[in-house]
PDB file of N, CA and C in Angstrom:
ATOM      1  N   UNK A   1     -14.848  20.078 -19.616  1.00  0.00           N
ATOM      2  CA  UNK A   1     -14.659  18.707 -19.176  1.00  0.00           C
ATOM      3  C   UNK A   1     -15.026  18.560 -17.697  1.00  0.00           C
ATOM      4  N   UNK A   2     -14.423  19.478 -17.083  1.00  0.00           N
ATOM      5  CA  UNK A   2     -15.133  19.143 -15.615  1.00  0.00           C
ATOM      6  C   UNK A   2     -16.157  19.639 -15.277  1.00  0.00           C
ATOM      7  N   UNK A   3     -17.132  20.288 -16.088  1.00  0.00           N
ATOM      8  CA  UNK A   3     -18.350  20.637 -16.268  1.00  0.00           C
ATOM      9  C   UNK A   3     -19.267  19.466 -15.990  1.00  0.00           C
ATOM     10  N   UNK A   4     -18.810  18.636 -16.996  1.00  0.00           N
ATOM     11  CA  UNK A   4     -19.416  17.655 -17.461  1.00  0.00           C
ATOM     12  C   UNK A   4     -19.128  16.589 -16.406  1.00  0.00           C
ATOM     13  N   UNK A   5     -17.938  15.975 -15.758  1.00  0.00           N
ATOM     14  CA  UNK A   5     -17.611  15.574 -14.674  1.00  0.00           C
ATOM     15  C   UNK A   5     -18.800  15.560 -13.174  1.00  0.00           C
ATOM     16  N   UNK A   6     -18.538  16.932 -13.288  1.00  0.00           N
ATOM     17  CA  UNK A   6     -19.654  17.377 -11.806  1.00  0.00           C
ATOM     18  C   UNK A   6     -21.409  17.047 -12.358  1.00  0.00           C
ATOM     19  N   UNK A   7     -21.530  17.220 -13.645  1.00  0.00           N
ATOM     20  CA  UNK A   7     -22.949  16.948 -14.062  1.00  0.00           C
ATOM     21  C   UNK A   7     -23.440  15.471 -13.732  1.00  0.00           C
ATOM     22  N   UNK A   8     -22.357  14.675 -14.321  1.00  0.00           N
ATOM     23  CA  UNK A   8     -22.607  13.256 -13.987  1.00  0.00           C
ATOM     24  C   UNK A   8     -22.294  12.884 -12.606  1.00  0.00           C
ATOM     25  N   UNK A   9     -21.366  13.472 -12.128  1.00  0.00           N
ATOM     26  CA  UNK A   9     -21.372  13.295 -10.326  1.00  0.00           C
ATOM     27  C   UNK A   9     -22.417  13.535  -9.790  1.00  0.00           C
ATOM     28  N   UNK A  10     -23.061  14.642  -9.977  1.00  0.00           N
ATOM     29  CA  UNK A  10     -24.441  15.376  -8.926  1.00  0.00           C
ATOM     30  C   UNK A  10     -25.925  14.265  -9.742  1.00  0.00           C
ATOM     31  N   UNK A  11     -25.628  13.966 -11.322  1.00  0.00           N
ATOM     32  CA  UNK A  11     -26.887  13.275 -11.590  1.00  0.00           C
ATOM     33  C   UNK A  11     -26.575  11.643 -10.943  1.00  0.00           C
ATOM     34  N   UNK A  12     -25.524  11.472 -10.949  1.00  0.00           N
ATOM     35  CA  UNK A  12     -25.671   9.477 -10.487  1.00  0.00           C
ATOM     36  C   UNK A  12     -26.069   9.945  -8.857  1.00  0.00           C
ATOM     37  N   UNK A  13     -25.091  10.649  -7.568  1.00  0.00           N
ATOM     38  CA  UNK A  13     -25.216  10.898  -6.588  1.00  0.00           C
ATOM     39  C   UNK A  13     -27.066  11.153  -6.426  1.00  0.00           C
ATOM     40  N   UNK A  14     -27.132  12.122  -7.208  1.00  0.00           N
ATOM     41  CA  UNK A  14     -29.003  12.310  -7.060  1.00  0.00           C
ATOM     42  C   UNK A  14     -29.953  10.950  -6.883  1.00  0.00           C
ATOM     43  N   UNK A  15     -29.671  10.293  -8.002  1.00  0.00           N
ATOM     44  CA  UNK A  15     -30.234   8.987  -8.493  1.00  0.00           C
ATOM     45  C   UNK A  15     -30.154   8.447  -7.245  1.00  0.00           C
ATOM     46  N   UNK A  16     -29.136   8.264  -7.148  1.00  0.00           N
ATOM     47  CA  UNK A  16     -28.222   7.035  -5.937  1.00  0.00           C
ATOM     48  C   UNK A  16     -29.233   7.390  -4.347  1.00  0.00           C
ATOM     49  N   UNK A  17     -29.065   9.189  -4.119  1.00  0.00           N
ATOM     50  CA  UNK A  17     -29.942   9.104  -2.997  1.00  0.00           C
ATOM     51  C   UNK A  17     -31.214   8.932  -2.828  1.00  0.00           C
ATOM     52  N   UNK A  18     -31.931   9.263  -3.574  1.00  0.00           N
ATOM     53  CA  UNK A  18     -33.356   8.772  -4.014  1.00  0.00           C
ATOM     54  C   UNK A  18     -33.909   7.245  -3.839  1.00  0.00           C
ATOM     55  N   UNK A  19     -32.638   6.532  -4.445  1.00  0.00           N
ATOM     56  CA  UNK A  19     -32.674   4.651  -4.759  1.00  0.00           C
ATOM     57  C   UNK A  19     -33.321   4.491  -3.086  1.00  0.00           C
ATOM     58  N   UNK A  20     -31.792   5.236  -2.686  1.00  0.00           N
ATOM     59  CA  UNK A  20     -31.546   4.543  -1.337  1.00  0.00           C
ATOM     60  C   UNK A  20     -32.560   5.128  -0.264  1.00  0.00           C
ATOM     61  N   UNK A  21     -33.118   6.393  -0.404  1.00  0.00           N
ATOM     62  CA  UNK A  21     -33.765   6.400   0.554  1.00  0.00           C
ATOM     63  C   UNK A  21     -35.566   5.954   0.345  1.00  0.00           C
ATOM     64  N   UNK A  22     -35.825   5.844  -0.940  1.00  0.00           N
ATOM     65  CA  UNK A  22     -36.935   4.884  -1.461  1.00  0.00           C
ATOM     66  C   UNK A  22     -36.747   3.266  -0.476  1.00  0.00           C
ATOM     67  N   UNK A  23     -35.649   2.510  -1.072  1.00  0.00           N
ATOM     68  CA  UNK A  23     -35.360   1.785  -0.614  1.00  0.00           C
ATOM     69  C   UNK A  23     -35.700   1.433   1.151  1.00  0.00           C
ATOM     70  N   UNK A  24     -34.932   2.756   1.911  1.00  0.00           N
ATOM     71  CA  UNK A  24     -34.829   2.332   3.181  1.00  0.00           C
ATOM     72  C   UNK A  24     -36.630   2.804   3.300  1.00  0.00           C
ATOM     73  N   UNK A  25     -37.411   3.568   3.107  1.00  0.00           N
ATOM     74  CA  UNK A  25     -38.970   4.082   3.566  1.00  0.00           C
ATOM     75  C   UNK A  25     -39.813   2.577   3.408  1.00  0.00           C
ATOM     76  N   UNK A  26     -39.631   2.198   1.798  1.00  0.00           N
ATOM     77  CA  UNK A  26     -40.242   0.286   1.742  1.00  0.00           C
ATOM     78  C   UNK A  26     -39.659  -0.389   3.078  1.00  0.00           C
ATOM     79  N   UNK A  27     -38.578  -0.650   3.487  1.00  0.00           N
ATOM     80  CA  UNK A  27     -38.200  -1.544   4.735  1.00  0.00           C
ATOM     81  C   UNK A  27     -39.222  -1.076   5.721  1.00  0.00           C
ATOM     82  N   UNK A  28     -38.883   0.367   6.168  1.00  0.00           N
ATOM     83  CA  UNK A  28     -39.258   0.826   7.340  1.00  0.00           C
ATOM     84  C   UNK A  28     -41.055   0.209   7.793  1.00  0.00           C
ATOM     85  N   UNK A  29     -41.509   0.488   6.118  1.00  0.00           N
ATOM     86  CA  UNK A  29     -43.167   0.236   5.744  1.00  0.00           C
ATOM     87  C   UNK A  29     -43.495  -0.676   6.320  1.00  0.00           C
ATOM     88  N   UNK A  30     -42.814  -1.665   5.401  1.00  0.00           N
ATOM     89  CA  UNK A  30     -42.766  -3.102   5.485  1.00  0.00           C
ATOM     90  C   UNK A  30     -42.683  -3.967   6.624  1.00  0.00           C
ATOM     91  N   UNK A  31     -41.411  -3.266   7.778  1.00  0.00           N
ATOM     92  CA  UNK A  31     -41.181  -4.027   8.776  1.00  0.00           C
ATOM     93  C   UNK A  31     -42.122  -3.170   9.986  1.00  0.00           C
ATOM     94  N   UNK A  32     -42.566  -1.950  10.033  1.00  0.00           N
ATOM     95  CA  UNK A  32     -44.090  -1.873  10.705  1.00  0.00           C
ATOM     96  C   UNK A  32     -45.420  -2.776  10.301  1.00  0.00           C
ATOM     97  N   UNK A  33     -45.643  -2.934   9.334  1.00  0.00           N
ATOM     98  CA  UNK A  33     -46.447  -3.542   8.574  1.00  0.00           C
ATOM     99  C   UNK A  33     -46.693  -5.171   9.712  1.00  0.00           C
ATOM    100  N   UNK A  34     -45.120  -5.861   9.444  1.00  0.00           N
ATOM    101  CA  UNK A  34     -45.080  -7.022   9.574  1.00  0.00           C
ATOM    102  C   UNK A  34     -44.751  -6.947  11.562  1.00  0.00           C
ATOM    103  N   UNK A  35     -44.832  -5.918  11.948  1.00  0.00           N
ATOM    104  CA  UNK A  35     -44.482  -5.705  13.091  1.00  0.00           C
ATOM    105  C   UNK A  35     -46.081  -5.493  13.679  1.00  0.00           C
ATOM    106  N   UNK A  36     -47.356  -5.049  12.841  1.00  0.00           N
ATOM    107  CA  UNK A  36     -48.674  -5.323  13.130  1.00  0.00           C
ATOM    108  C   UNK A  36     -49.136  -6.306  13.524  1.00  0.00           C
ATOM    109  N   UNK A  37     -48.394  -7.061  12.336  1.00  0.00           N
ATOM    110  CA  UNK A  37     -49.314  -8.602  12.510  1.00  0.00           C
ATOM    111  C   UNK A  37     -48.866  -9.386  13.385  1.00  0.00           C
ATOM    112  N   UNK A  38     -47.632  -9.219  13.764  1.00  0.00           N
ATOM    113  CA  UNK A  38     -46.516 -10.264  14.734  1.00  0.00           C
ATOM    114  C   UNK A  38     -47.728  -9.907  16.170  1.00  0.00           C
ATOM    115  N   UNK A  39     -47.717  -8.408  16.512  1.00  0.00           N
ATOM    116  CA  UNK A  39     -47.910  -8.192  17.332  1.00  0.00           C
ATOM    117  C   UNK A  39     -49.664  -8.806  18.127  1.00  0.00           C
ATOM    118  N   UNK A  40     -50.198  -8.455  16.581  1.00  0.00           N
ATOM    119  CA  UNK A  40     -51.472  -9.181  16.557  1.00  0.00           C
ATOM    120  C   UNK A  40     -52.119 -10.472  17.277  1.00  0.00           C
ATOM    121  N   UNK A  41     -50.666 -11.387  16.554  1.00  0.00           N
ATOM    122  CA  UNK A  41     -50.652 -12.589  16.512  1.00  0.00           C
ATOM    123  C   UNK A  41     -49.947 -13.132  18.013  1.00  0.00           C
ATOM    124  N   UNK A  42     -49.618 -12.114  19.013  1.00  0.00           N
ATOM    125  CA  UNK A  42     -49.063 -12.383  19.961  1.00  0.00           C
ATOM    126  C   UNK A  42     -47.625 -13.083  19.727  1.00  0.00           C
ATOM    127  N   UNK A  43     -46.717 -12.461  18.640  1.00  0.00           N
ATOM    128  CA  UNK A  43     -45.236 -12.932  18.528  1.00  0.00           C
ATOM    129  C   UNK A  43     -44.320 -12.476  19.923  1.00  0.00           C
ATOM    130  N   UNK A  44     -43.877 -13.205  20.752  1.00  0.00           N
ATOM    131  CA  UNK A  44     -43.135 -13.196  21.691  1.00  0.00           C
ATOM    132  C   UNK A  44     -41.429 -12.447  21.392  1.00  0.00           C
ATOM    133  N   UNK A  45     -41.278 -12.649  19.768  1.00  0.00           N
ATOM    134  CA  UNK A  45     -40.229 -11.609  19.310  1.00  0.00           C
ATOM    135  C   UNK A  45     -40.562 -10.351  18.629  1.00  0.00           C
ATOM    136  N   UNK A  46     -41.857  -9.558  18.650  1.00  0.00           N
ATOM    137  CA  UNK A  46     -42.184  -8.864  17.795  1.00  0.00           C
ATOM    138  C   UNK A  46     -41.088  -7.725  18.098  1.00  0.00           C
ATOM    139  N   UNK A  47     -40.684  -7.471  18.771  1.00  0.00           N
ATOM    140  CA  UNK A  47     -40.175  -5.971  19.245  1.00  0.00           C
ATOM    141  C   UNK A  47     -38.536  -6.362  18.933  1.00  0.00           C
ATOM    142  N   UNK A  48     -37.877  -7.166  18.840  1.00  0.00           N
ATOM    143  CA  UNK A  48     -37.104  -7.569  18.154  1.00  0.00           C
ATOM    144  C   UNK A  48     -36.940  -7.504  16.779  1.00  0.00           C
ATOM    145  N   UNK A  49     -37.696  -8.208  16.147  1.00  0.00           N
ATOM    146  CA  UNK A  49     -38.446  -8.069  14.838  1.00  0.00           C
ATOM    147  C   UNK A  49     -38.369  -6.781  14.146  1.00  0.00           C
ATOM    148  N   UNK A  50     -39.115  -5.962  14.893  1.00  0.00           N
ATOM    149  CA  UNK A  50     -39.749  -4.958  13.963  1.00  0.00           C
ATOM    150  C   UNK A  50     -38.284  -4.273  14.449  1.00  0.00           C
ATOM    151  N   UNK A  51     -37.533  -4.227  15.777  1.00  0.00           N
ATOM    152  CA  UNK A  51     -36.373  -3.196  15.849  1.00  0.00           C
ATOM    153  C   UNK A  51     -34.936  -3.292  14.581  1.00  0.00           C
ATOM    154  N   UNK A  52     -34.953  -4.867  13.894  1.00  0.00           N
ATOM    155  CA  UNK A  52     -33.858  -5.090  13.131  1.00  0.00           C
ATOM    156  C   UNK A  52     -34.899  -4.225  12.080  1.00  0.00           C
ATOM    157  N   UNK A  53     -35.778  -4.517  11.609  1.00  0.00           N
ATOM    158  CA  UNK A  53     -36.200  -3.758  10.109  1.00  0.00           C
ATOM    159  C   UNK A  53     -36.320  -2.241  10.154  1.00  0.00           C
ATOM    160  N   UNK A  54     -36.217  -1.572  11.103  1.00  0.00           N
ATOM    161  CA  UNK A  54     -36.012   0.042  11.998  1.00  0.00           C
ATOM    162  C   UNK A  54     -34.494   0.152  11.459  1.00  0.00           C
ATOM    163  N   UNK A  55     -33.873  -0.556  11.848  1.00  0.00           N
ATOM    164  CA  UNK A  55     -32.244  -0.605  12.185  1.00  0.00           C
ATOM    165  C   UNK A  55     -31.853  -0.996  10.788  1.00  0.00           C
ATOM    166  N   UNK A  56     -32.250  -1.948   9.604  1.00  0.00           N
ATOM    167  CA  UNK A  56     -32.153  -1.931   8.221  1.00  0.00           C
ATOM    168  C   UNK A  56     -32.345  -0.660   7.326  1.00  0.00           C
ATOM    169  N   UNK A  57     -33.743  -0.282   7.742  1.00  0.00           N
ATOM    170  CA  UNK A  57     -34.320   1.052   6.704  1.00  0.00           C
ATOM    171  C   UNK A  57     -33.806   2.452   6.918  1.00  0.00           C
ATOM    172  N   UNK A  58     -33.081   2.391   8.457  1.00  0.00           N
ATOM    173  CA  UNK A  58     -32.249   3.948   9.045  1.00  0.00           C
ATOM    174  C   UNK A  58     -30.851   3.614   8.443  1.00  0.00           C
ATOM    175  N   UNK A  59     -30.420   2.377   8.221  1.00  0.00           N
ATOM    176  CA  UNK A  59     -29.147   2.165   7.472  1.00  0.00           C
ATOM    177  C   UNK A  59     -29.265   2.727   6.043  1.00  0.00           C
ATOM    178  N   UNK A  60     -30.146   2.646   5.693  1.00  0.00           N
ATOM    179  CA  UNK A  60     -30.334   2.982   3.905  1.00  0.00           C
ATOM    180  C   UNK A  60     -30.473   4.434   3.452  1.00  0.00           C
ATOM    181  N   UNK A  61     -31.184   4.755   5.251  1.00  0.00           N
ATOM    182  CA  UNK A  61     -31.785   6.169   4.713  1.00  0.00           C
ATOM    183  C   UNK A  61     -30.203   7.290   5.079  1.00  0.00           C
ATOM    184  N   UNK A  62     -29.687   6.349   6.014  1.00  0.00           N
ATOM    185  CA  UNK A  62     -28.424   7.110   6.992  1.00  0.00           C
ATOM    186  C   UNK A  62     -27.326   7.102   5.136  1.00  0.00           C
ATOM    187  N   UNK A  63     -27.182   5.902   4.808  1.00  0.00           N
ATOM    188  CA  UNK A  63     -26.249   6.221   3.585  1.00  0.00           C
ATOM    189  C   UNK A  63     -26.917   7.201   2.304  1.00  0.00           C
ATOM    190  N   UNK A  64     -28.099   7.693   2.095  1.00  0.00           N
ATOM    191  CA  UNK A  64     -28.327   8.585   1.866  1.00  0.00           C
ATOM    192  C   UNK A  64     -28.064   9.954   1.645  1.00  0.00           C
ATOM    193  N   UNK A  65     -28.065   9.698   2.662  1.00  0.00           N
ATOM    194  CA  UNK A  65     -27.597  11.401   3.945  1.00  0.00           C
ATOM    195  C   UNK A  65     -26.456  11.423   3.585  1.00  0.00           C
ATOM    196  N   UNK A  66     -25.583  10.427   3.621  1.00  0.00           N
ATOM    197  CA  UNK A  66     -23.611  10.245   3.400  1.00  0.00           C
ATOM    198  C   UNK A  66     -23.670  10.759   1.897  1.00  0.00           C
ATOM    199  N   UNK A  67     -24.293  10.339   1.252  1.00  0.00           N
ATOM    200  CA  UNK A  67     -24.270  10.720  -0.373  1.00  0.00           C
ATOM    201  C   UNK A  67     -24.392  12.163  -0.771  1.00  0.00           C
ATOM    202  N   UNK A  68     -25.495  12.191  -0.403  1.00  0.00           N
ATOM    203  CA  UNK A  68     -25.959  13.845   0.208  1.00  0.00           C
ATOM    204  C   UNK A  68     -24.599  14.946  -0.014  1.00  0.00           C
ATOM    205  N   UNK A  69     -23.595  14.663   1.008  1.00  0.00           N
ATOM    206  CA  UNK A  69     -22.832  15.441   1.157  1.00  0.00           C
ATOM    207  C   UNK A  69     -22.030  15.558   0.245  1.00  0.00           C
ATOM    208  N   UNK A  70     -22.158  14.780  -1.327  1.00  0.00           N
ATOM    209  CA  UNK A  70     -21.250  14.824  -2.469  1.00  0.00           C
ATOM    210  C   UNK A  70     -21.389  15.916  -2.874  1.00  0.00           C
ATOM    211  N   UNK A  71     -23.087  16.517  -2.867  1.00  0.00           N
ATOM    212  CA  UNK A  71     -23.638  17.546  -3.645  1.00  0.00           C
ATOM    213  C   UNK A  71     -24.082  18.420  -3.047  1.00  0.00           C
ATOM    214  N   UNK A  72     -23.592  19.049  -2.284  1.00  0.00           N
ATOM    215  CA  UNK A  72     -23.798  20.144  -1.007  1.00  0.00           C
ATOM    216  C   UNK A  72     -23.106  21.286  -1.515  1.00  0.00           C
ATOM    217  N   UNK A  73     -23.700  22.304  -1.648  1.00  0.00           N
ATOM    218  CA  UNK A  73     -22.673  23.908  -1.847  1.00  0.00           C
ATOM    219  C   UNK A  73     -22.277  24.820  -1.041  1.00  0.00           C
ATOM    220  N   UNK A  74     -22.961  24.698   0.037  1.00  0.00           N
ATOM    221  CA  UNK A  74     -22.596  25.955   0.887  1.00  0.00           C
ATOM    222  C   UNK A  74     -22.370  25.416   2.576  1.00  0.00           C
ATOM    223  N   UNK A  75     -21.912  26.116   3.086  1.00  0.00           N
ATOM    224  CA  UNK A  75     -21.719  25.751   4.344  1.00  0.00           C
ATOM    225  C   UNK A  75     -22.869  24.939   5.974  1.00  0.00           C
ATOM    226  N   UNK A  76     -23.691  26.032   4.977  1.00  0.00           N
ATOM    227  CA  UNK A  76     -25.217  25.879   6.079  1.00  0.00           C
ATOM    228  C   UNK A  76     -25.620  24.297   5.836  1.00  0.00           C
ATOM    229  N   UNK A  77     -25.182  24.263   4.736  1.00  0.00           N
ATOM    230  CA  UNK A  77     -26.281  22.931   4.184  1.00  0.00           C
ATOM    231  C   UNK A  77     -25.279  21.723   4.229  1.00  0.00           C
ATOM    232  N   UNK A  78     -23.958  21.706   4.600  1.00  0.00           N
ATOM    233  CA  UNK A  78     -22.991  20.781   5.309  1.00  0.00           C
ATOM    234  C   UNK A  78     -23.174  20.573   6.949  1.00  0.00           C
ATOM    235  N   UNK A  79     -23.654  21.971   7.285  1.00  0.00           N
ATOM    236  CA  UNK A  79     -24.371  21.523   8.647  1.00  0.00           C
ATOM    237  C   UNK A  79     -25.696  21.062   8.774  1.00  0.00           C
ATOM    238  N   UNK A  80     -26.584  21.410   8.198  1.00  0.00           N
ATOM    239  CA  UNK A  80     -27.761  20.589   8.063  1.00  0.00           C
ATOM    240  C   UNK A  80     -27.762  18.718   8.094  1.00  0.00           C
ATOM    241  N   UNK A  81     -27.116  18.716   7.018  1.00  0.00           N
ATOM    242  CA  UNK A  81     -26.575  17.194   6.236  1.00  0.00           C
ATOM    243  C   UNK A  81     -26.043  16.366   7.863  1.00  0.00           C
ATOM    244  N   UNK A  82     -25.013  17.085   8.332  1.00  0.00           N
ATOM    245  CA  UNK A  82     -24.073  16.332   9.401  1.00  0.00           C
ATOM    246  C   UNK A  82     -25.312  16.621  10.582  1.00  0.00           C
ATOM    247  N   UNK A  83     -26.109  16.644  10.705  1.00  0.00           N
ATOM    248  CA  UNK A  83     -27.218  17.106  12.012  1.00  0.00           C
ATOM    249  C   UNK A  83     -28.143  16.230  11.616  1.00  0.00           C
ATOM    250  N   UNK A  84     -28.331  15.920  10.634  1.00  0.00           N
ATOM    251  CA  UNK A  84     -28.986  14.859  10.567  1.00  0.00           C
ATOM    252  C   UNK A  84     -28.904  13.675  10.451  1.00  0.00           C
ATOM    253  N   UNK A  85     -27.281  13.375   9.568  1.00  0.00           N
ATOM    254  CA  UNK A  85     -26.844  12.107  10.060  1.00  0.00           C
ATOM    255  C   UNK A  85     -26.689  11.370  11.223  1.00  0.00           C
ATOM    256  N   UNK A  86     -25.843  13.380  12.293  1.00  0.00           N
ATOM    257  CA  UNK A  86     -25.986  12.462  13.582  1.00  0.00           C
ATOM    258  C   UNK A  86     -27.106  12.241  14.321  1.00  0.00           C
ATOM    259  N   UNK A  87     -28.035  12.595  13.901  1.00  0.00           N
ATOM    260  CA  UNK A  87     -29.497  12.079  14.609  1.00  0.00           C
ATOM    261  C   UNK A  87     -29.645  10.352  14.065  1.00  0.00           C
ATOM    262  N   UNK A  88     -29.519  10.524  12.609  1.00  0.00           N
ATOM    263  CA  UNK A  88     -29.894   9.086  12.340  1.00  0.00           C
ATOM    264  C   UNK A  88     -29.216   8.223  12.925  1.00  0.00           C
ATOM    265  N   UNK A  89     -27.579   8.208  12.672  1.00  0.00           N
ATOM    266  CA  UNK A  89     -27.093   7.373  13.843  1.00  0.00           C
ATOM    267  C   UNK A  89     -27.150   7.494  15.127  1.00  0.00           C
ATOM    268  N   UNK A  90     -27.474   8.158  15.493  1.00  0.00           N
ATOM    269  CA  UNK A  90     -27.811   7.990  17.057  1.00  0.00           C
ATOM    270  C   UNK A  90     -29.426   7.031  17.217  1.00  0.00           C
ATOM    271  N   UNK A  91     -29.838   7.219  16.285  1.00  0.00           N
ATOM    272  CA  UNK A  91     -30.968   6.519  16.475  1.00  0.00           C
ATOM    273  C   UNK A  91     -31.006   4.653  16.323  1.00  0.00           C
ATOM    274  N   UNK A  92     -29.666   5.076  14.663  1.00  0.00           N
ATOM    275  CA  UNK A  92     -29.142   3.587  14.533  1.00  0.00           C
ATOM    276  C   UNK A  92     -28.891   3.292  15.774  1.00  0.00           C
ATOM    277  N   UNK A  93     -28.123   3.583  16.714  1.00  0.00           N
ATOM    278  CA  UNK A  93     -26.970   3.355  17.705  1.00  0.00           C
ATOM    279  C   UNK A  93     -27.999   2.465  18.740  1.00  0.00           C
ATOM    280  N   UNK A  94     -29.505   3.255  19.167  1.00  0.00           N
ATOM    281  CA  UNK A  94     -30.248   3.388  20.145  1.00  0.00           C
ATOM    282  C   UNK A  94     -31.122   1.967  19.695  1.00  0.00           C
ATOM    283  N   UNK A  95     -31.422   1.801  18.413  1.00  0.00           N
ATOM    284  CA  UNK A  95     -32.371   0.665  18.321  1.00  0.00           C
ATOM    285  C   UNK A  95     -31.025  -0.412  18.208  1.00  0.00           C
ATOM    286  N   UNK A  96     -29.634  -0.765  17.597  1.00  0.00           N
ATOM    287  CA  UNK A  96     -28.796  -1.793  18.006  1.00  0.00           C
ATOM    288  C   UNK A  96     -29.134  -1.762  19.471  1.00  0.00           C
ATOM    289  N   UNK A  97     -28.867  -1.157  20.138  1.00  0.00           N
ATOM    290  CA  UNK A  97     -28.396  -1.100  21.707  1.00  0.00           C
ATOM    291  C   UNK A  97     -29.727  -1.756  22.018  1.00  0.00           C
ATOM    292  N   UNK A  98     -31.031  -1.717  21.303  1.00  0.00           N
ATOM    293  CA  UNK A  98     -32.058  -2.321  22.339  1.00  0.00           C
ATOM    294  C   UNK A  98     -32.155  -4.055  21.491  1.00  0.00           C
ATOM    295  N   UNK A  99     -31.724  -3.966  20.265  1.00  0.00           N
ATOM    296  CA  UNK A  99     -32.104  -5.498  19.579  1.00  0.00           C
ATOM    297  C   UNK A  99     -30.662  -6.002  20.360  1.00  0.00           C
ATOM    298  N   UNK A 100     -29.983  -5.534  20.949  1.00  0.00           N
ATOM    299  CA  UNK A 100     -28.598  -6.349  21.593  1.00  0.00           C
ATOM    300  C   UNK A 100     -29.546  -6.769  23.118  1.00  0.00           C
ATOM    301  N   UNK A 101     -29.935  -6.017  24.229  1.00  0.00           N
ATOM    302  CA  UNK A 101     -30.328  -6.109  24.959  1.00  0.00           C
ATOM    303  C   UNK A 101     -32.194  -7.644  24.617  1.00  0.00           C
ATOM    304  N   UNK A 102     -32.500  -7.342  23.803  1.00  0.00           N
ATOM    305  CA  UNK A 102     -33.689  -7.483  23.571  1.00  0.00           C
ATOM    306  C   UNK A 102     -33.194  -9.110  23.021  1.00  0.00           C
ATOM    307  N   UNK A 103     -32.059  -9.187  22.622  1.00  0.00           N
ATOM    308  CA  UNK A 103     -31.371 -10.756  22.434  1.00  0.00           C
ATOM    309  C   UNK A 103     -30.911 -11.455  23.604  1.00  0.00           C
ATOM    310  N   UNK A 104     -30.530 -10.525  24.429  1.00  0.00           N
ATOM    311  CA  UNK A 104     -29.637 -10.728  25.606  1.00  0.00           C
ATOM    312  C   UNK A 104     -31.063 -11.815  26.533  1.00  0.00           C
ATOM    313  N   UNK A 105     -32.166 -10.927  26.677  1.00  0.00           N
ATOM    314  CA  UNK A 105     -33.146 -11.235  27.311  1.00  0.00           C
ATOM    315  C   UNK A 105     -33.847 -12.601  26.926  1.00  0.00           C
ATOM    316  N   UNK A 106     -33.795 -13.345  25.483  1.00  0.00           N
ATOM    317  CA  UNK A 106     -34.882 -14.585  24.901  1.00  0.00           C
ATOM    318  C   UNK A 106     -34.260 -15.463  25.954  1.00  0.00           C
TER     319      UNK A 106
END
């Protein structure tokens, strides 16, 4: 029974991180993409712009990473997991801190 338990834990968790970090790579795409053309086009908010869709797609990819740690076995790879979260949020942290500033400034 709890065989079976952990099977369906590690297969939805799998699924789940995959969704999500599919999910957050399309944003990231997407809001470079649309962060081309702004820029192209001489958008006076582009860097704004493109920093919330940065700050969307590191959210998706950061809960990922959180999931991640459902299905982790060994020690090394709980430090791996947490070394990279805290990179991602720090990175979250760094692009808020500039779309706050970068609002502050219109």
């Amino acid at each position: 029974m709890n065989e079976i338990f952990t099977a369906i834990l590690e297969t939805v968790a799998s699924v789940s991180i995959h969704g999500f970090e599919l999910v957050g790579m399309i944003i990231i795409v997407i809001s470079g993409i649309k962060g081309v053309i702004r820029y192209l086009r001489r958008a006076p908010d582009v860097r704004l712009q493109l920093a919330q869709g940065m700050a969307m797609g590191l959210e998706f990819k950061l809960g990922s990473e959180i999931l991640r740690t459902v299905i982790v076995r060994e020690l090394s790879e709980v430090a791996l997991v947490a070394a990279i979260i805290a990179v991602r949020a720090a990175l979250t942290f760094l692009i808020h801190w500039e779309i706050k500033i970068e609002k502050e400034g219109q």
